[in-house]
PDB file of N, CA and C in Angstrom:
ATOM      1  N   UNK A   1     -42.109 -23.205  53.119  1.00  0.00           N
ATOM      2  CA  UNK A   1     -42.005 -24.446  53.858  1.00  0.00           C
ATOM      3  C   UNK A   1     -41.518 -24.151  55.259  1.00  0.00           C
ATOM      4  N   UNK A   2     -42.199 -25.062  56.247  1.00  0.00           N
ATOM      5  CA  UNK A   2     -41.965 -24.350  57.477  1.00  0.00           C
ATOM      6  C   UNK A   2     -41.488 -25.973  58.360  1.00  0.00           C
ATOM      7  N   UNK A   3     -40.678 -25.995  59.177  1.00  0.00           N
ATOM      8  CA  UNK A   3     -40.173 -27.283  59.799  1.00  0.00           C
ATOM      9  C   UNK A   3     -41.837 -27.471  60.985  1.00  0.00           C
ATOM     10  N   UNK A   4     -41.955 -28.290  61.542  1.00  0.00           N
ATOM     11  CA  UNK A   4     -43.055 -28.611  62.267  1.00  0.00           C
ATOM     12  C   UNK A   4     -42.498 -29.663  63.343  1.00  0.00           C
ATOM     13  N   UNK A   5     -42.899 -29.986  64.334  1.00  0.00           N
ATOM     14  CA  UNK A   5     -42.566 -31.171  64.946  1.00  0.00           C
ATOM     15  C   UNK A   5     -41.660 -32.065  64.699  1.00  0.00           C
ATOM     16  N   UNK A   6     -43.088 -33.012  64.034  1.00  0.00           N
ATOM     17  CA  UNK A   6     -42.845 -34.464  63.249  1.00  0.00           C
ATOM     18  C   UNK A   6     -42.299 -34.093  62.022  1.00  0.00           C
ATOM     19  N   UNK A   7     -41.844 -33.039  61.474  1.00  0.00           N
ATOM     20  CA  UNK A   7     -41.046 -32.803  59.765  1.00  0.00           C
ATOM     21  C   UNK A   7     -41.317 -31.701  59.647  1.00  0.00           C
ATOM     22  N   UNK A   8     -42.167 -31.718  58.124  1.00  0.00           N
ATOM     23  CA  UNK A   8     -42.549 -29.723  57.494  1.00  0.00           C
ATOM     24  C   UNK A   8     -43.861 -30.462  56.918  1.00  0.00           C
ATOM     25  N   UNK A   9     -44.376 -28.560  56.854  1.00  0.00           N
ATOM     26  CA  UNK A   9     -45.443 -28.055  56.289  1.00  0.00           C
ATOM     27  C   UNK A   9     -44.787 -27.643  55.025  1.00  0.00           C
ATOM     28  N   UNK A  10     -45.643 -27.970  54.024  1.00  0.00           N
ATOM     29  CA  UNK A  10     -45.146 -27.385  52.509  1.00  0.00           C
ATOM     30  C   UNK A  10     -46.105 -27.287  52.293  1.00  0.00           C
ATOM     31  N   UNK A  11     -46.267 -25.733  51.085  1.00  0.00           N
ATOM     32  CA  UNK A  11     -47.234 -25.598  49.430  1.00  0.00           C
ATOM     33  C   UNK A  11     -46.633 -26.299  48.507  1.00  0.00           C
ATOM     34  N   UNK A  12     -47.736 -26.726  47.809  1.00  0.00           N
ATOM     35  CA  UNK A  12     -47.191 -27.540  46.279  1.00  0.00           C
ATOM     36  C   UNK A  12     -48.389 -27.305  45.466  1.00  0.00           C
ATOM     37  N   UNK A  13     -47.685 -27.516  44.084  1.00  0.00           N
ATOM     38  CA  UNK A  13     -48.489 -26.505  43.077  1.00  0.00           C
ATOM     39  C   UNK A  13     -48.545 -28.186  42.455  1.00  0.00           C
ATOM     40  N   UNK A  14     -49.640 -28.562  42.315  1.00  0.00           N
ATOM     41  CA  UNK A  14     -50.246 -29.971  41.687  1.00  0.00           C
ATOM     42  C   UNK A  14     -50.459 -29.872  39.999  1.00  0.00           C
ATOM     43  N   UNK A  15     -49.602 -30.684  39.183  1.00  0.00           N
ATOM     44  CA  UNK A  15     -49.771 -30.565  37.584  1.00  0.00           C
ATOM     45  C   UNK A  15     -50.699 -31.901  37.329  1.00  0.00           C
ATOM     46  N   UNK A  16     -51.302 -32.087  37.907  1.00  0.00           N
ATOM     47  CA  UNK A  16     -52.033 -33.505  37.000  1.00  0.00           C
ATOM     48  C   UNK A  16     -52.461 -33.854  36.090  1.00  0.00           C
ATOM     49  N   UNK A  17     -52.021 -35.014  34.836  1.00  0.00           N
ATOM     50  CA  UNK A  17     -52.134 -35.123  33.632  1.00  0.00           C
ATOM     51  C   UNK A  17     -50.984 -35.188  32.741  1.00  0.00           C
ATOM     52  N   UNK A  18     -50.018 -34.921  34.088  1.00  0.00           N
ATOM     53  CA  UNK A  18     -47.705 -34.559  33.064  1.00  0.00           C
ATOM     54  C   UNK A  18     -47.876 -36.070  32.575  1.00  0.00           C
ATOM     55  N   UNK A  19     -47.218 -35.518  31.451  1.00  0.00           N
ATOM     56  CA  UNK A  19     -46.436 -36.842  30.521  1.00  0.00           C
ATOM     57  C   UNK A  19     -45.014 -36.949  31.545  1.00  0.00           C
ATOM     58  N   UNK A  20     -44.785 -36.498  32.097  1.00  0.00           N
ATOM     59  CA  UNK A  20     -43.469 -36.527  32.516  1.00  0.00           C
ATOM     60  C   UNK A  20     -43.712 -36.723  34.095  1.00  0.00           C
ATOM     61  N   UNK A  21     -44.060 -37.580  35.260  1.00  0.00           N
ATOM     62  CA  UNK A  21     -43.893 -37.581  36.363  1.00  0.00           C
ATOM     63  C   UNK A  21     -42.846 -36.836  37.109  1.00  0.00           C
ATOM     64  N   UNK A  22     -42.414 -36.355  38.429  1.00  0.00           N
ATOM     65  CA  UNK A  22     -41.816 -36.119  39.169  1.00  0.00           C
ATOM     66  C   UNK A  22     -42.276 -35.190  40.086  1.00  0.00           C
ATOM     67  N   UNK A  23     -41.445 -34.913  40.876  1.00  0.00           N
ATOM     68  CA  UNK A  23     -41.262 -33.617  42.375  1.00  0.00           C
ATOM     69  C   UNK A  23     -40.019 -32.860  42.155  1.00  0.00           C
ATOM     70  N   UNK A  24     -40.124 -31.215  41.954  1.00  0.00           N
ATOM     71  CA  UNK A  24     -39.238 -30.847  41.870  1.00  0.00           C
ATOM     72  C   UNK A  24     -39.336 -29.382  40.945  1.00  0.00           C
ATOM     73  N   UNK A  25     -38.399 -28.216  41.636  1.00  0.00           N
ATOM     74  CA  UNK A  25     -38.526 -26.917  40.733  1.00  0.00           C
ATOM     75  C   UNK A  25     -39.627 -26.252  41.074  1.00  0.00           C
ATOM     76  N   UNK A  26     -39.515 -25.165  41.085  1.00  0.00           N
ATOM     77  CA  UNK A  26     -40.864 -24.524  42.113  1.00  0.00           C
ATOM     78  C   UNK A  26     -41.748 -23.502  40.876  1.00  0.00           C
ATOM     79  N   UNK A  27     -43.294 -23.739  41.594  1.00  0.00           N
ATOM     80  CA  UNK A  27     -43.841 -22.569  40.397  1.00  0.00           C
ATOM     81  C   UNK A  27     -44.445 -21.489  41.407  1.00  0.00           C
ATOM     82  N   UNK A  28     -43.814 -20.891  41.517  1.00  0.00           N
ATOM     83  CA  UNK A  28     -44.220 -19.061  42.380  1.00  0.00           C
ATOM     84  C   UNK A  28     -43.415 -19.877  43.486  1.00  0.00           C
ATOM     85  N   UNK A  29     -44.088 -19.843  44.772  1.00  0.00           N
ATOM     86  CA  UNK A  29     -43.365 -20.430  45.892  1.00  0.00           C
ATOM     87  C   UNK A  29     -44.019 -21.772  46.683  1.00  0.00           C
ATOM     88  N   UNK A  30     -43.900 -22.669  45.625  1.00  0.00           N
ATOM     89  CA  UNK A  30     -44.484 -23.854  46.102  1.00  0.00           C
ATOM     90  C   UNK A  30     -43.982 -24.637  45.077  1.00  0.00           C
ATOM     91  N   UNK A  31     -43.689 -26.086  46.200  1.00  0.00           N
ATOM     92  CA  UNK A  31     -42.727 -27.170  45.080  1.00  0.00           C
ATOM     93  C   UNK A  31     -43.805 -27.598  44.387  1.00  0.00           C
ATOM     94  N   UNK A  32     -43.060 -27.946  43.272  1.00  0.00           N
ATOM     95  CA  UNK A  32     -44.192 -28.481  41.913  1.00  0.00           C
ATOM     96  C   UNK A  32     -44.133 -30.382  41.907  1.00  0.00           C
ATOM     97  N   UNK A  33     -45.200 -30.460  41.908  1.00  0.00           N
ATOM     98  CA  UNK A  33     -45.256 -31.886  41.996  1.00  0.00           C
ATOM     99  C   UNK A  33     -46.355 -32.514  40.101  1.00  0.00           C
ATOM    100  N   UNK A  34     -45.822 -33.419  39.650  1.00  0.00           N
ATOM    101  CA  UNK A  34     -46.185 -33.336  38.286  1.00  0.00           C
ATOM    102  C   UNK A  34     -46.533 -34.959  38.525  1.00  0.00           C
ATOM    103  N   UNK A  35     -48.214 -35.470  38.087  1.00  0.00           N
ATOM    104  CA  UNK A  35     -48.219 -36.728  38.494  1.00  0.00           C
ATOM    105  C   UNK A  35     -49.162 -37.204  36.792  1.00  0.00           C
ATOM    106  N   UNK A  36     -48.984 -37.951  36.724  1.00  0.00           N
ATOM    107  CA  UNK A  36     -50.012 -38.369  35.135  1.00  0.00           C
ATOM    108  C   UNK A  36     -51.215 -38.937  35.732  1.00  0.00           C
ATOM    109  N   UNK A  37     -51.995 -38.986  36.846  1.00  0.00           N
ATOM    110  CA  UNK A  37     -53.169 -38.919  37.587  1.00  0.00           C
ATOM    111  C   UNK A  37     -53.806 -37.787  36.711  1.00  0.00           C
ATOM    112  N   UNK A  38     -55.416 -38.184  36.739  1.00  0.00           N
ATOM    113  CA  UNK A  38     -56.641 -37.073  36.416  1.00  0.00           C
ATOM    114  C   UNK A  38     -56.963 -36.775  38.005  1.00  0.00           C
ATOM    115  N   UNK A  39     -56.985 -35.562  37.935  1.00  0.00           N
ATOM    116  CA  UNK A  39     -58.046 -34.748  39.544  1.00  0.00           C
ATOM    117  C   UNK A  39     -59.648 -35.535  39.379  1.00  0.00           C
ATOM    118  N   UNK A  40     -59.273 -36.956  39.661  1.00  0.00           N
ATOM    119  CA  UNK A  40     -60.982 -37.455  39.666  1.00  0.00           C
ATOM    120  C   UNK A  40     -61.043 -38.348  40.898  1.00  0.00           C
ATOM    121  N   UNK A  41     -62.333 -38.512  41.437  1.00  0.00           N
ATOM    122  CA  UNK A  41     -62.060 -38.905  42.567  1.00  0.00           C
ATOM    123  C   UNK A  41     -60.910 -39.375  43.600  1.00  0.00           C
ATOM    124  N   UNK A  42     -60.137 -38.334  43.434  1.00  0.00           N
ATOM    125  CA  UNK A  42     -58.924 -38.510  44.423  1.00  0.00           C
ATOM    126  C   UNK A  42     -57.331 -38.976  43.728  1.00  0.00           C
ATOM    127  N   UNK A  43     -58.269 -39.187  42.547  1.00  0.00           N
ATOM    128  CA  UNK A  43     -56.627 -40.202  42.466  1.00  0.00           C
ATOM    129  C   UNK A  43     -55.414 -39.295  41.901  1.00  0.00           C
ATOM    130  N   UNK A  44     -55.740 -37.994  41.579  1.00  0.00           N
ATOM    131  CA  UNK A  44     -54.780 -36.435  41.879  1.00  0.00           C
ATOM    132  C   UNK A  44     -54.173 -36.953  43.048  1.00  0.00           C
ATOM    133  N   UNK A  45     -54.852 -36.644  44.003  1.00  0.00           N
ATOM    134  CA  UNK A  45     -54.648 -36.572  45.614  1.00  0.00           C
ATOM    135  C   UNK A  45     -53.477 -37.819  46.228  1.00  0.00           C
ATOM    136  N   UNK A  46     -53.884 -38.911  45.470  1.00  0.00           N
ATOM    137  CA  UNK A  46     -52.991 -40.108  45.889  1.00  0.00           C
ATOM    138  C   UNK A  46     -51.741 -40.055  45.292  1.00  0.00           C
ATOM    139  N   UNK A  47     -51.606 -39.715  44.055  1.00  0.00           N
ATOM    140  CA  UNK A  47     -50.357 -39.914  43.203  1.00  0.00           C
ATOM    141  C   UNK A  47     -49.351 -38.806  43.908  1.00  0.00           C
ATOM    142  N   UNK A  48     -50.406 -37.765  44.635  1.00  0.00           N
ATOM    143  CA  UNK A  48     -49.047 -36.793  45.263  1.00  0.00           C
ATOM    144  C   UNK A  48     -49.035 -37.310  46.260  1.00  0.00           C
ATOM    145  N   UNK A  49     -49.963 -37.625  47.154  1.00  0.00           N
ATOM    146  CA  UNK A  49     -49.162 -38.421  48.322  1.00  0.00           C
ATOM    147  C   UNK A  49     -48.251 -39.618  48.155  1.00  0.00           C
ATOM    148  N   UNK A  50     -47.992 -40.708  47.376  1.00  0.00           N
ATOM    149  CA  UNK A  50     -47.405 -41.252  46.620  1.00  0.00           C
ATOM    150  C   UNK A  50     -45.936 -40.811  46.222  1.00  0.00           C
ATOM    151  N   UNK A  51     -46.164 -39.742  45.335  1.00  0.00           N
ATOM    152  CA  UNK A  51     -44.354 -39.011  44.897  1.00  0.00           C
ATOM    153  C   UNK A  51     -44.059 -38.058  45.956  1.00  0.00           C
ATOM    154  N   UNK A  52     -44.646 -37.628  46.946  1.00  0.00           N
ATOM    155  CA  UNK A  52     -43.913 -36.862  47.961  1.00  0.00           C
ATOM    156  C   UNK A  52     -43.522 -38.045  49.179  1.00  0.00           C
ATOM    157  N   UNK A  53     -43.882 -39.272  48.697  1.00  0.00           N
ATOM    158  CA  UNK A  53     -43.516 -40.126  49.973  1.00  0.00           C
ATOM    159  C   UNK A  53     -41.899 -40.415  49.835  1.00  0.00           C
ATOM    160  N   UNK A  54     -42.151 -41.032  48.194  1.00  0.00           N
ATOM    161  CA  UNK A  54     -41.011 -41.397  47.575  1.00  0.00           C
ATOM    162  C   UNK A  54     -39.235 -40.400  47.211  1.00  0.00           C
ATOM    163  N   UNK A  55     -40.545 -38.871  47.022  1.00  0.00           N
ATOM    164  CA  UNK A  55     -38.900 -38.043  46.999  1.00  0.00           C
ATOM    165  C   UNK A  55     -38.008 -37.914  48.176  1.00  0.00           C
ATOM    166  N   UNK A  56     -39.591 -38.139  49.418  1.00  0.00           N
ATOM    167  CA  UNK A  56     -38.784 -37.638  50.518  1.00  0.00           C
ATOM    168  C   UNK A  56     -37.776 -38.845  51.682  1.00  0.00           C
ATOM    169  N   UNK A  57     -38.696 -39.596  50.620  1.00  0.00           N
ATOM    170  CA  UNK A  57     -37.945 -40.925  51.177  1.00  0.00           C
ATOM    171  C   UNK A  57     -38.690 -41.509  52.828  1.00  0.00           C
ATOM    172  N   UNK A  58     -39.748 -41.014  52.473  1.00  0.00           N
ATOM    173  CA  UNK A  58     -40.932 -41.404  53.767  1.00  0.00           C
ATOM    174  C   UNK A  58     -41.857 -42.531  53.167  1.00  0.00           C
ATOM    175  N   UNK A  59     -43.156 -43.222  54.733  1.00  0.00           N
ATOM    176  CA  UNK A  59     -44.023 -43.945  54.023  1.00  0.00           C
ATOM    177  C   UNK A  59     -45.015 -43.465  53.390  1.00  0.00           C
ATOM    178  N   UNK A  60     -45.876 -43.162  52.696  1.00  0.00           N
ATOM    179  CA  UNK A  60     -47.184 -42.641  52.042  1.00  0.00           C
ATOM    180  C   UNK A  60     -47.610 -42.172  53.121  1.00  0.00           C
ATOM    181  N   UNK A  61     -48.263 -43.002  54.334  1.00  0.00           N
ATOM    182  CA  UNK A  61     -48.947 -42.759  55.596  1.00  0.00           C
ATOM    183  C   UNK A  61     -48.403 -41.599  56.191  1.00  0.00           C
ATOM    184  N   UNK A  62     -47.106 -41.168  55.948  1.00  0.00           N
ATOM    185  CA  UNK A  62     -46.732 -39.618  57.021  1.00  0.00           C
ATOM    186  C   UNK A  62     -46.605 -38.335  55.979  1.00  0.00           C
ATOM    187  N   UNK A  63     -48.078 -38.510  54.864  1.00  0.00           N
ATOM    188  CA  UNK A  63     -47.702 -37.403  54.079  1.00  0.00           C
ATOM    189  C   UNK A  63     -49.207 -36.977  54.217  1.00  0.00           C
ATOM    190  N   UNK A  64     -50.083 -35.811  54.322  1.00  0.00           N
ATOM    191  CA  UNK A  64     -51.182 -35.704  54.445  1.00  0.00           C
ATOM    192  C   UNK A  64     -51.311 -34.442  53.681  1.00  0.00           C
ATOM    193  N   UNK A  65     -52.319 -34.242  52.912  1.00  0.00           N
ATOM    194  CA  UNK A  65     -53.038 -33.303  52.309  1.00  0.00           C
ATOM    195  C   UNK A  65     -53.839 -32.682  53.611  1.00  0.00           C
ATOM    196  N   UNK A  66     -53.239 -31.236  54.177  1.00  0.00           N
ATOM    197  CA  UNK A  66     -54.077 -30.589  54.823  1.00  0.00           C
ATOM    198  C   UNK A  66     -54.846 -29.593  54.677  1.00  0.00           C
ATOM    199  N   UNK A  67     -54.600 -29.273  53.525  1.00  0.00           N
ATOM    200  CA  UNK A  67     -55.722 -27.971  52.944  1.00  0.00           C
ATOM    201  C   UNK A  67     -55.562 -27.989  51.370  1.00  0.00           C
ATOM    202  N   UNK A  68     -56.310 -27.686  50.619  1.00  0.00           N
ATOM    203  CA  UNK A  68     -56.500 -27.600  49.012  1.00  0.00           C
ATOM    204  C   UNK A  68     -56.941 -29.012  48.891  1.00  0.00           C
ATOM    205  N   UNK A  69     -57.276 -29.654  49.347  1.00  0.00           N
ATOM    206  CA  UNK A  69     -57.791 -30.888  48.409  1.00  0.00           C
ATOM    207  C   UNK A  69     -58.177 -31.184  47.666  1.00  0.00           C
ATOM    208  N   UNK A  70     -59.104 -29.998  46.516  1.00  0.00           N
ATOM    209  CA  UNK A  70     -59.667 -30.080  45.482  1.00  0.00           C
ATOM    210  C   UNK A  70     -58.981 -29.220  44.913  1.00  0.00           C
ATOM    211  N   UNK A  71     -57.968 -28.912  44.855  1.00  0.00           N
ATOM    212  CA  UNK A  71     -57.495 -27.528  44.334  1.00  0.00           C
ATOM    213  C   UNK A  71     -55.610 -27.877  43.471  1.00  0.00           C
ATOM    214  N   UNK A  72     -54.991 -27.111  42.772  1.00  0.00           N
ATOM    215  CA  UNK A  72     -53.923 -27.817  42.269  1.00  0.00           C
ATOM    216  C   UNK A  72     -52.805 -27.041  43.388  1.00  0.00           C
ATOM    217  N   UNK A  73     -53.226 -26.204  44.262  1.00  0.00           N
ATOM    218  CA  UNK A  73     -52.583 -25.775  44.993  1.00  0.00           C
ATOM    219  C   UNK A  73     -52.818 -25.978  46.329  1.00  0.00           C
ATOM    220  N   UNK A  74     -51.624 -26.795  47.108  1.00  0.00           N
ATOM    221  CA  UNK A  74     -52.402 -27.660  48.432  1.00  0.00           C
ATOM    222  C   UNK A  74     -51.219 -27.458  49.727  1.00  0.00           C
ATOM    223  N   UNK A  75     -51.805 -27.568  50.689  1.00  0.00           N
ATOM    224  CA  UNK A  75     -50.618 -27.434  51.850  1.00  0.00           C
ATOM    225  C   UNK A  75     -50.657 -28.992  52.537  1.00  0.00           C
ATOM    226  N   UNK A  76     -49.489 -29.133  52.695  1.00  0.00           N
ATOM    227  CA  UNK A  76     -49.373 -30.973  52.886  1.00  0.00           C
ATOM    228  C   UNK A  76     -47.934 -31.278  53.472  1.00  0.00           C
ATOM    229  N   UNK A  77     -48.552 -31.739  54.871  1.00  0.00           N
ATOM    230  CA  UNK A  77     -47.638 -31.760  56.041  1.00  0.00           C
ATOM    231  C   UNK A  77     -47.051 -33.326  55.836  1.00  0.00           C
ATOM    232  N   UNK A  78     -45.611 -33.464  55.824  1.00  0.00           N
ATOM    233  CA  UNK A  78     -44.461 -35.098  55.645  1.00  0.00           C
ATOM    234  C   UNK A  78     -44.011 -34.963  56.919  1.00  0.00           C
ATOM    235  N   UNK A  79     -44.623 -35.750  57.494  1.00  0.00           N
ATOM    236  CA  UNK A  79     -43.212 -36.428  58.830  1.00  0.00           C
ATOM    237  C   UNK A  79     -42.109 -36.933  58.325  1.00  0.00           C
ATOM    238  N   UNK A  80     -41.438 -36.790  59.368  1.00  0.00           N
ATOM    239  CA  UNK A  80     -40.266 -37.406  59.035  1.00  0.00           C
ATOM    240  C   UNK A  80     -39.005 -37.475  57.694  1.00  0.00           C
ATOM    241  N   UNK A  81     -39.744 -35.675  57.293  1.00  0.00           N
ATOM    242  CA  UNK A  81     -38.999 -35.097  56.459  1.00  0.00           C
ATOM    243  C   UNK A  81     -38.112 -33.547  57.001  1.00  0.00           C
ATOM    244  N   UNK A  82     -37.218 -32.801  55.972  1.00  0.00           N
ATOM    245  CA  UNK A  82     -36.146 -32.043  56.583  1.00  0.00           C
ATOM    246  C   UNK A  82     -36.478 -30.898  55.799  1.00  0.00           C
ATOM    247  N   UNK A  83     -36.726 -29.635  56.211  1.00  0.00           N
ATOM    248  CA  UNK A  83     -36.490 -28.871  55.382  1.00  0.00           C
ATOM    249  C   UNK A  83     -35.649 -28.873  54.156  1.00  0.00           C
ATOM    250  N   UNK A  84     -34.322 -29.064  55.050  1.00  0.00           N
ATOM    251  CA  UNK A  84     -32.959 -28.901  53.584  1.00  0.00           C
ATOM    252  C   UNK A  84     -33.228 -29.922  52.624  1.00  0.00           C
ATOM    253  N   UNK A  85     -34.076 -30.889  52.880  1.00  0.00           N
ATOM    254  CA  UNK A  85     -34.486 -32.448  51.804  1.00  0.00           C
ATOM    255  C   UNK A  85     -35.616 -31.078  51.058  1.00  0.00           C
ATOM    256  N   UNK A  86     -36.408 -31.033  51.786  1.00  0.00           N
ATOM    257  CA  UNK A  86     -37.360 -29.853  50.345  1.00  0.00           C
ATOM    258  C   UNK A  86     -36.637 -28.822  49.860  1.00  0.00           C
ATOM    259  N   UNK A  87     -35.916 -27.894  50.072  1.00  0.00           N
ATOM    260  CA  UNK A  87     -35.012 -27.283  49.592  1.00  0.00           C
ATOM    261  C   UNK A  87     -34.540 -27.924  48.280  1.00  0.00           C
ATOM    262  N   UNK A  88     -34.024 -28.951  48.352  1.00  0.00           N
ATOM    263  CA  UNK A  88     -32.720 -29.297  47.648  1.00  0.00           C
ATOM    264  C   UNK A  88     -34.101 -29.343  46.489  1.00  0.00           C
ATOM    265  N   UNK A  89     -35.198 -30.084  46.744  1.00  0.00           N
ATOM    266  CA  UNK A  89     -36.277 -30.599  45.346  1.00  0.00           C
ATOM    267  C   UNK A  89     -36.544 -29.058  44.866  1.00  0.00           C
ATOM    268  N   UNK A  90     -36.769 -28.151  45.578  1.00  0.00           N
ATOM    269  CA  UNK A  90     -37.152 -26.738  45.102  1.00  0.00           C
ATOM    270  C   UNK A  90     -35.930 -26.229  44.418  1.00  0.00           C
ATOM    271  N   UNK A  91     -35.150 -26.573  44.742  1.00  0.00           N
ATOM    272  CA  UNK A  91     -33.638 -26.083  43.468  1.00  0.00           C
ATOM    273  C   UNK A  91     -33.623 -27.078  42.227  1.00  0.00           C
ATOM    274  N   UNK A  92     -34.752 -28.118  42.458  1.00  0.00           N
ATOM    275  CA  UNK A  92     -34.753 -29.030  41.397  1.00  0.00           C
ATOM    276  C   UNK A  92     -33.921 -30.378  41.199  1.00  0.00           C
ATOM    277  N   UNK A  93     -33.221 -30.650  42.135  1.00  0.00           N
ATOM    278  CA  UNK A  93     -32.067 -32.018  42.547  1.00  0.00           C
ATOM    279  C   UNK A  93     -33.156 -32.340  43.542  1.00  0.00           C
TER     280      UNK A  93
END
């Protein structure tokens, strides 16, 4: 995760299909985001923009999928988020 401007750049490792929702705890080096969405037309894609709005305490609108879009592994830039705020989800709090 890298700070940027407007917030950070993060990897996140996409579980779609968890019985268990959340953001949080890392798998290799990318926060794990766990959404009960199917990867079908997008709606993978929304439910993480969705729980990364909410962990980070941003609107949906300043979270963007910038690379992996079809993929469970994606790079996805939050305005108006803090490094040490992703940190803390990658230690799992």
């Amino acid at each position: 995760m890298t700070a940027t401007a407007q917030g950070i750049r993060l990897t996140v490792h996409v579980q779609p299909r968890a019985k268990s929702p959340g953001v949080g705890g890392l798998h290799g080096d990318a926060l794990k985001v766990r959404v009960s969405a199917a990867p079908v037309d997008g709606a993978a894609n929304e439910a993480v923009t969705q729980a990364l709005a909410a962990a980070f305490g941003v609107a949906a609108r300043n979270v963007r999928v910038v690379a992996g879009a079809s993929a469970r592994r994606k790079v996805v830039d939050i305005d108006g988020a803090s490094v040490a705020a992703a940190e803390t989800l990658a230690r799992g709090g």
